[in-house]
C-alpha atoms as a PDB file:
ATOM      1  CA  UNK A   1      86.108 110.721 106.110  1.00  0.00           C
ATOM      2  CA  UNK A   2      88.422 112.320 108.353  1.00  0.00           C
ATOM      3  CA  UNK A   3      91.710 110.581 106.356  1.00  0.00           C
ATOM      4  CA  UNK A   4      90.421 111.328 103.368  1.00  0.00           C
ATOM      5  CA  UNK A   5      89.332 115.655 103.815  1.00  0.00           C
ATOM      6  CA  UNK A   6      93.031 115.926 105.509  1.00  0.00           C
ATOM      7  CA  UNK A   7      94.423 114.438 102.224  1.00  0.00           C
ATOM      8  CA  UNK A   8      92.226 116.559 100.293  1.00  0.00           C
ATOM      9  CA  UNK A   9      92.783 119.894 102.347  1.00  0.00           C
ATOM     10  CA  UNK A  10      96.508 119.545 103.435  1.00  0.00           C
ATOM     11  CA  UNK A  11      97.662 121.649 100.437  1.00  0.00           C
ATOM     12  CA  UNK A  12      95.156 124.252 101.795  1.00  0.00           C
ATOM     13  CA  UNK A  13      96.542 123.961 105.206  1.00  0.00           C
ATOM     14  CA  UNK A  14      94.112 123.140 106.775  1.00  0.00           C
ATOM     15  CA  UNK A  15      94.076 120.218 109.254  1.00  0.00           C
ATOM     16  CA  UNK A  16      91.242 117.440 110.037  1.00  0.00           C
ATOM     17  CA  UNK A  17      90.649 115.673 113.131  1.00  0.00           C
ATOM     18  CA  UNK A  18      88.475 113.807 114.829  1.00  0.00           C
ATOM     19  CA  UNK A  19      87.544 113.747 117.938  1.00  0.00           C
ATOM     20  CA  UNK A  20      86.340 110.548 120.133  1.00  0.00           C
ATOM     21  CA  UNK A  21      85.246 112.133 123.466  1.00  0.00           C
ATOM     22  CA  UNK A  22      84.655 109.651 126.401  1.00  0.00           C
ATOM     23  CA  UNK A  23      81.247 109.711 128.434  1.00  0.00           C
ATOM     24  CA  UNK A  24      79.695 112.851 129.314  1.00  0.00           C
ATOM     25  CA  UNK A  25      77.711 114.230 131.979  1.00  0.00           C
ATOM     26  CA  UNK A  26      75.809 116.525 129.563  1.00  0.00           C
ATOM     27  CA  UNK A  27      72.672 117.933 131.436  1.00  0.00           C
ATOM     28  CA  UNK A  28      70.535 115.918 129.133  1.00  0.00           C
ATOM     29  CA  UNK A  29      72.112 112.628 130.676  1.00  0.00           C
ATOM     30  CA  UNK A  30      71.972 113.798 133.833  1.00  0.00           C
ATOM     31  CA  UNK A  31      68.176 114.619 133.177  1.00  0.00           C
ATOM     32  CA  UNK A  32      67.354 111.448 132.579  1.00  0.00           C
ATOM     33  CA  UNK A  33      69.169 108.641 135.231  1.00  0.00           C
ATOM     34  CA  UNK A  34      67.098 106.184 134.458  1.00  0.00           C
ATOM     35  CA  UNK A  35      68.193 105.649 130.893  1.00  0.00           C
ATOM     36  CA  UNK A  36      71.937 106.240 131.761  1.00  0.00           C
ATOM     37  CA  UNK A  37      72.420 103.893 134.518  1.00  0.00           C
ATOM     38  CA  UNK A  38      75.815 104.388 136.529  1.00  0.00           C
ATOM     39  CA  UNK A  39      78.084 107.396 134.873  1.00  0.00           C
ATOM     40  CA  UNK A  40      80.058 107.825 138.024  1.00  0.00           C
ATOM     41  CA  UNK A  41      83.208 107.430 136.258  1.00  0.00           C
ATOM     42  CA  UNK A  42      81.600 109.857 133.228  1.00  0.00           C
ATOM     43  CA  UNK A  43      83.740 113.279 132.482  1.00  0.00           C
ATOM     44  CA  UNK A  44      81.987 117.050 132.162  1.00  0.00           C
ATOM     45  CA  UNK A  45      81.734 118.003 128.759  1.00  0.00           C
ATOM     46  CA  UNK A  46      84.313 120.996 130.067  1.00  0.00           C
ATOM     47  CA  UNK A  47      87.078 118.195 130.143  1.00  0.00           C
ATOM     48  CA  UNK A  48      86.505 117.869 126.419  1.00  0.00           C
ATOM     49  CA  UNK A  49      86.553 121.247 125.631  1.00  0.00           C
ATOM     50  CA  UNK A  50      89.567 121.592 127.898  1.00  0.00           C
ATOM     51  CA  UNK A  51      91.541 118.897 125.839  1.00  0.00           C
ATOM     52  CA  UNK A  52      90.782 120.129 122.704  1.00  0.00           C
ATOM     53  CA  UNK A  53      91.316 123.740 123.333  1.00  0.00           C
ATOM     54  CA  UNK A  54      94.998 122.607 124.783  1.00  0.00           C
ATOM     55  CA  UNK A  55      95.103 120.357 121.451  1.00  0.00           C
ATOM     56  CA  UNK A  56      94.741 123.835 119.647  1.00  0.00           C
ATOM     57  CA  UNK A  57      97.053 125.411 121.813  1.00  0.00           C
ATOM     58  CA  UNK A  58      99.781 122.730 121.169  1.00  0.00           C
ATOM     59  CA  UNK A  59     100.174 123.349 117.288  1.00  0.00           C
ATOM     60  CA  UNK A  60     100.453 119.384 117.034  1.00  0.00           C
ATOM     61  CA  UNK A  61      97.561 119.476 115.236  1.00  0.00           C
ATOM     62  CA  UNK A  62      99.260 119.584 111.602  1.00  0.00           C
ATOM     63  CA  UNK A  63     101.607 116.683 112.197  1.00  0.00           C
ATOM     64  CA  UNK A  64      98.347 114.688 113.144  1.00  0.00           C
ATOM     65  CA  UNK A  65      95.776 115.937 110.480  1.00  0.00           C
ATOM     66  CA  UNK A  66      93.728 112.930 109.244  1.00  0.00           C
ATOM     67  CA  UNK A  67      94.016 111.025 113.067  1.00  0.00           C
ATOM     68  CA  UNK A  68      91.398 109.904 114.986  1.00  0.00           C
ATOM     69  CA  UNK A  69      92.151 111.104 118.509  1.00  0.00           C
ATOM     70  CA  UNK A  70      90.551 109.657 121.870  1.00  0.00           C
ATOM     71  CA  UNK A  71      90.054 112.307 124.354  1.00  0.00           C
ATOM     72  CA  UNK A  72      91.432 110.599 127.449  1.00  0.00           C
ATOM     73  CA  UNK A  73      94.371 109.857 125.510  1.00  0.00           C
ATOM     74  CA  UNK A  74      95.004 113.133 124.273  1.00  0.00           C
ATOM     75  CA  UNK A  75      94.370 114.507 127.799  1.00  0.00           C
ATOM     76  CA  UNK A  76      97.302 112.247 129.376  1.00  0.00           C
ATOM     77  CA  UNK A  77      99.490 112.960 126.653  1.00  0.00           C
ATOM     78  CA  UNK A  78      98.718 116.653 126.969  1.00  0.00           C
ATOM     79  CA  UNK A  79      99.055 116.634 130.395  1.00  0.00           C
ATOM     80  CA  UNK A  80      95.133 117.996 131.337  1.00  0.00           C
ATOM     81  CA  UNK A  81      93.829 116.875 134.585  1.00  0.00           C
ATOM     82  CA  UNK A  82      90.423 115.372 134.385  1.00  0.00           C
ATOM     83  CA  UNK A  83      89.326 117.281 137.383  1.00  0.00           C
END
């Protein structure tokens, strides 16, 4: 879906990603421990919002309209510490 709106949209310039966040310590996870098991190695949903807003920031975005783009990966190229 998202290849095919950025085809549709890019003569309206607008851009379509989407974004694959890794596991996140949301307080509903952390509300229930039992269910989750070990997310010691899970991020806070701030990292997400972190990468993306330095995604925005970047003005890539338009040269990679219609990607699929894994968090952790963006963050590393980005440079955004996971703390």
């Amino acid at each position: 879906m998202t290849a095919d709106m950025a085809t549709e949209l890019r003569d309206s310039g607008v851009a379509v990603v989407s974004i694959w966040p890794p596991g996140s310590r949301t307080e509903g996870v952390l509300a229930e421990p039992d269910v989750w098991g070990d997310i010691s190695d899970w991020r806070p949903p701030l990292f997400t919002g972190r990468v993306v807003a330095a995604f925005a920031a970047s003005g890539a975005w338009e040269g990679r309209s219609g990607e699929a783009l894994v968090v952790d990966d963006l963050a590393t190229e980005l440079g955004v510490s996971g703390q």
